[in-house]
Protein backbone atom coordinates (compact mmCIF):
# COMPACT_ATOMS: atom_id res chain seq x y z
CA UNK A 1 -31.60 34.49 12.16
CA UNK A 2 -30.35 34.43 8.39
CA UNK A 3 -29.64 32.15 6.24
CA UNK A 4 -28.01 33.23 2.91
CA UNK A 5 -28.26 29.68 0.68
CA UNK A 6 -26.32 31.83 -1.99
CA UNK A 7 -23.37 30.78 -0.33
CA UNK A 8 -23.56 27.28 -0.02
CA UNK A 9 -21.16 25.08 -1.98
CA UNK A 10 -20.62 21.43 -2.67
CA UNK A 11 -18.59 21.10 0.54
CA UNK A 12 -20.02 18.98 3.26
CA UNK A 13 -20.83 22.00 5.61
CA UNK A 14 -21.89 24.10 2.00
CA UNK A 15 -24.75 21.15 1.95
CA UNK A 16 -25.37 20.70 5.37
CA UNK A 17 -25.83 25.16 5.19
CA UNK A 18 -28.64 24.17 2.11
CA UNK A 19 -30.61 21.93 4.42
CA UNK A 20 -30.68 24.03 7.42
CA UNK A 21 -31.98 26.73 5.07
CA UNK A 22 -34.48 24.95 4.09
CA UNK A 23 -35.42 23.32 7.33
CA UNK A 24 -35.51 27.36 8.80
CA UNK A 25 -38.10 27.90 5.96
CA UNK A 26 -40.59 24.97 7.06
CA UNK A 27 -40.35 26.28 10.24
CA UNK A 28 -41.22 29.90 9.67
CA UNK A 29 -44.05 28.39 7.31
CA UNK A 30 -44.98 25.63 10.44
CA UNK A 31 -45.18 28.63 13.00
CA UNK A 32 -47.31 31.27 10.82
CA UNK A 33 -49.86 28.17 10.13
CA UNK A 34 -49.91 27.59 13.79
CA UNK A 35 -50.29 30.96 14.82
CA UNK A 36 -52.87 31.44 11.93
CA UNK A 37 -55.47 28.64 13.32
CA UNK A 38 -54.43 29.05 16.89
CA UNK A 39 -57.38 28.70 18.94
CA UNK A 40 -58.04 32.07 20.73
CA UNK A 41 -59.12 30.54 23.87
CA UNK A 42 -56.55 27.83 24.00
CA UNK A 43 -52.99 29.91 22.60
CA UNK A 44 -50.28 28.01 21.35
CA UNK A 45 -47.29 28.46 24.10
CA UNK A 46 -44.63 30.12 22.78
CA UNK A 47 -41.70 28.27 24.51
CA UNK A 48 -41.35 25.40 22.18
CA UNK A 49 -40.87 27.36 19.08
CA UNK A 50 -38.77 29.95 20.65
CA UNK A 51 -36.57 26.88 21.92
CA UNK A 52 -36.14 25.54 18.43
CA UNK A 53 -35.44 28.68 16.91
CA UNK A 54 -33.02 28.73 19.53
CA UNK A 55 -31.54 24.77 17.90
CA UNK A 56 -31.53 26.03 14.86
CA UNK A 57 -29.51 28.98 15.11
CA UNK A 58 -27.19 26.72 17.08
CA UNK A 59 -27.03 24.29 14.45
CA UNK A 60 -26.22 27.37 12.03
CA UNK A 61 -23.79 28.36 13.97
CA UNK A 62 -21.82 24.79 14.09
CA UNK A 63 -21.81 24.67 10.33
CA UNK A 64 -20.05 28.25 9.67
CA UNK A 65 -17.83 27.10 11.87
CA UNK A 66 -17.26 24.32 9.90
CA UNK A 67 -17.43 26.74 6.22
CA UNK A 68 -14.50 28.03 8.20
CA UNK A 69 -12.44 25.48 9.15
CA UNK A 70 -12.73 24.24 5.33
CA UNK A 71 -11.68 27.66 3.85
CA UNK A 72 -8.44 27.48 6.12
CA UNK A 73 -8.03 23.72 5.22
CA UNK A 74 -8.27 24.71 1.55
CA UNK A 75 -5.59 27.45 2.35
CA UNK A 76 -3.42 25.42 4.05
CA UNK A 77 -3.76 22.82 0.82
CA UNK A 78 -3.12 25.16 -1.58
CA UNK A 79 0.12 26.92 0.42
CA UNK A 80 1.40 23.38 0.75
CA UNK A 81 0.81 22.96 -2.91
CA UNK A 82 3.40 25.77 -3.53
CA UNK A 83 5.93 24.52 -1.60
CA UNK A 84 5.62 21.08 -3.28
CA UNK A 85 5.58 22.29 -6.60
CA UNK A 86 9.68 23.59 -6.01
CA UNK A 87 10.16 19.80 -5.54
CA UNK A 88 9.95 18.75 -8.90
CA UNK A 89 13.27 18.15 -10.17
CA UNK A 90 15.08 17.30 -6.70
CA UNK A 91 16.38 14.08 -5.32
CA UNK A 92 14.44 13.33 -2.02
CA UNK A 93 14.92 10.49 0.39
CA UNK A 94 11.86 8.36 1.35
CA UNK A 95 11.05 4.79 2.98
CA UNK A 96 11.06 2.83 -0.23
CA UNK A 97 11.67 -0.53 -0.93
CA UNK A 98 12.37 0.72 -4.57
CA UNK A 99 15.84 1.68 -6.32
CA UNK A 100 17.07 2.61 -9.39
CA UNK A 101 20.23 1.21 -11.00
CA UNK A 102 21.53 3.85 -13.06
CA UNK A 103 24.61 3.94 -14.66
CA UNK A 104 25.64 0.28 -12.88
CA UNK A 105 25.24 1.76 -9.77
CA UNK A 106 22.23 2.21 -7.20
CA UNK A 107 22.60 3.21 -4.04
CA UNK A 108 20.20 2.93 -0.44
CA UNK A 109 19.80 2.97 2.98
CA UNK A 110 18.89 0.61 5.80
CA UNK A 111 18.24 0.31 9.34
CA UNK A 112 17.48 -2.49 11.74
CA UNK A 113 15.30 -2.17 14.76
CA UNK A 114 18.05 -4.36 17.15
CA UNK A 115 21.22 -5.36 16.68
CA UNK A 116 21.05 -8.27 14.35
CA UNK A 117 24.39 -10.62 13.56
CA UNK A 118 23.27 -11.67 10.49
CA UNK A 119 21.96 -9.20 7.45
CA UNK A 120 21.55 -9.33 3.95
CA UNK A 121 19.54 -7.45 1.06
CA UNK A 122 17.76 -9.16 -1.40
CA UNK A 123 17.45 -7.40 -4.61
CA UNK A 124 14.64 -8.13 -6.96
CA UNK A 125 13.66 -7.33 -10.58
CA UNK A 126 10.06 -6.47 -11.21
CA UNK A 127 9.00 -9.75 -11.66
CA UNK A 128 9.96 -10.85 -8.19
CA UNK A 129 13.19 -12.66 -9.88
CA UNK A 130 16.06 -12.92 -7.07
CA UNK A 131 19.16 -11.24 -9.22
CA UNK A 132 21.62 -10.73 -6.20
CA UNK A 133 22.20 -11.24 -2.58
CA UNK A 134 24.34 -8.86 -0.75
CA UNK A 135 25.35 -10.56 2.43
CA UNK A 136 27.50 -10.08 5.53
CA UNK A 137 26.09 -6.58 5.70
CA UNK A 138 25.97 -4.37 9.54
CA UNK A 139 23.46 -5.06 11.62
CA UNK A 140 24.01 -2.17 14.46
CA UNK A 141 20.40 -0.97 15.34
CA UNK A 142 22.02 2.37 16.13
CA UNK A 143 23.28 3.04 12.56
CA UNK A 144 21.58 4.13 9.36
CA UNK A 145 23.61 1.96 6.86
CA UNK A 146 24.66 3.41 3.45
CA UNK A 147 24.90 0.57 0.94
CA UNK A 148 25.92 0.74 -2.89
CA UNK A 149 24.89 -2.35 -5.40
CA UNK A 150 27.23 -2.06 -8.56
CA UNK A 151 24.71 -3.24 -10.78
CA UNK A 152 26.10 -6.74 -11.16
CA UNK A 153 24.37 -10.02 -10.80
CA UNK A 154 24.73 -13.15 -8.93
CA UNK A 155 26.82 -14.57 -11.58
CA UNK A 156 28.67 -11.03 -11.68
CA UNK A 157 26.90 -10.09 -15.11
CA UNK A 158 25.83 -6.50 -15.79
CA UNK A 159 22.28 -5.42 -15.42
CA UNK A 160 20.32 -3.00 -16.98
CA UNK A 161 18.99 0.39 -15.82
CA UNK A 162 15.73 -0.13 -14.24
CA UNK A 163 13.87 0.02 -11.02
CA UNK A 164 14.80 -2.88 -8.23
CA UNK A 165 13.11 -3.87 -4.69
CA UNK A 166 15.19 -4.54 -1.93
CA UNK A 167 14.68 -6.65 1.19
CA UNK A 168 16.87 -6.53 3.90
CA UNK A 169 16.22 -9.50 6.04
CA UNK A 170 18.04 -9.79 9.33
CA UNK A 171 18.30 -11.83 12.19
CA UNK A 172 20.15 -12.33 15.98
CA UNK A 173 23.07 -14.59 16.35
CA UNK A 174 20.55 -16.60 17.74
CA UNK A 175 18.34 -17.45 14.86
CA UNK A 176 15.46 -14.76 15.80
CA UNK A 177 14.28 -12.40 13.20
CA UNK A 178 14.70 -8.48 13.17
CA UNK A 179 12.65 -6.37 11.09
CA UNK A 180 14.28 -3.66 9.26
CA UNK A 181 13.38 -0.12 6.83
CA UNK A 182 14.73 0.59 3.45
CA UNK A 183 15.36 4.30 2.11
CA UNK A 184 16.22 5.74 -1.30
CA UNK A 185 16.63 8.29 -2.81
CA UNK A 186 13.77 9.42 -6.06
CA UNK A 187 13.93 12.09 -8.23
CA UNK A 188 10.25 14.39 -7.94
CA UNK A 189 8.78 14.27 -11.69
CA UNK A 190 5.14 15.60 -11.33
CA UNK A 191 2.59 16.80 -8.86
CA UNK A 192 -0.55 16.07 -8.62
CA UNK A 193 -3.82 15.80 -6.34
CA UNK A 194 -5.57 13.23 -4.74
CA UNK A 195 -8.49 13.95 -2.47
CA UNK A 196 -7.70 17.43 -2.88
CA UNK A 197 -3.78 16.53 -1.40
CA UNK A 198 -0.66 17.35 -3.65
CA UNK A 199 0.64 14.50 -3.98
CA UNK A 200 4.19 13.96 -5.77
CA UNK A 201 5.24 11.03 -8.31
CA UNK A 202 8.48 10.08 -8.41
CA UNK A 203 10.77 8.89 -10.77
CA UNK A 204 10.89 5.13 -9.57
CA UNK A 205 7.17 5.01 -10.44
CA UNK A 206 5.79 5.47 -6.45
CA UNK A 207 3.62 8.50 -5.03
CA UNK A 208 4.23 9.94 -1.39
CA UNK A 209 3.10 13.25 0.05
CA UNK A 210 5.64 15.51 0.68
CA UNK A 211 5.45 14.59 5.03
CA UNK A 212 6.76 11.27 3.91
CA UNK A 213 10.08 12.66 2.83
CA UNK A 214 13.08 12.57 5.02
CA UNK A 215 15.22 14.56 3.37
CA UNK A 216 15.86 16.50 0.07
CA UNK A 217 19.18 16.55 -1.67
């Protein structure tokens, strides 16, 4: 068996490759010890060290396997990098409970989990300040609804351009409460990685990986 610790890297199989090597070496210096004061009459049985020898090329074996699977996981990372990089600049659509009003207008998506009778969304400025209710809105679980706020609000003033939260809070005819999700759409600014993951900030000041995105427009 060889071990070449040239290759070893800061990966968790590269150090687990460095301590095997070294373990190898204190074995091969163990056994030539042994062998070296081995009483003539009395040999030392061969077995045992040819069954660890056996363990540790076993144990060798494991972590290329594992070198491997990291190479192809750093592959796979860096292809998906590429295709997340022709993002930037498009309009994807994402669970968010964040808009943007811009130009008086911002636009999003709901859907309920049942059939609720009673629905509204709850917009909110930054500071958690309630400035409009929209109310009497669909509540058919089978639906994805498309809802516009015109940027007005609740004493039918102007707001703005700036970055909202919505709540849609819904509940049955009888009084029971139906939990709901919330999509809108973000513009892709910049890329970047997090635990070696591309991960994309958008323009309403969240991050999401690009498997979080429903759809790009």
């Amino acid at each position: 068996m060889q071990i070449d610790s040239s290759t070893t890297t800061n990966t968790a199989s590269g150090t687990a490759l460095k301590k095997l090597s070294e373990d190898y070496t204190s074995f091969l210096k163990l056994l030539t010890a042994q062998i070296q004061h081995q009483d003539p009459l009395q040999p030392i049985d061969s077995t045992a060290f040819v069954s660890q020898l056996a363990q540790l090329t076993q144990v060798e074996q494991t972590v290329q396997s594992n070198t491997n699977l990291e190479q192809i996981n750093s592959q796979l990372a860096a292809a998906a990098a590429m295709s997340d990089i022709q993002l930037i600049g498009h309009d994807v659509l994402l669970a968010t409970d964040r808009v943007e009003l811009e130009d008086g207008a911002a636009k999003f998506e709901y859907q309920v989990d049942d059939d609720a009778g009673l629905v509204k969304a709850v917009i909110k400025a930054e500071d958690g300040t309630v400035v409009r209710e929209l109310t009497g809105l669909a509540g058919l679980a089978s639906e994805v609804h498309k809802m516009t706020w015109d940027g007005l609000d609740k004493n039918g003033m102007p707001v703005p351009d700036a970055v909202f939260t919505v709540e849609i809070e819904a509940e049955t005819t009888e009084g029971i409460s139906v939990s709901a999700s919330v999509y809108a759409t973000a513009t892709v600014e910049e890329m970047s990685f997090e635990a070696g993951r591309p991960m994309l900030i958008l323009s309403n000041g969240t991050t999401t990986y690009s498997g979080q995105i429903v759809s790009v427009r």
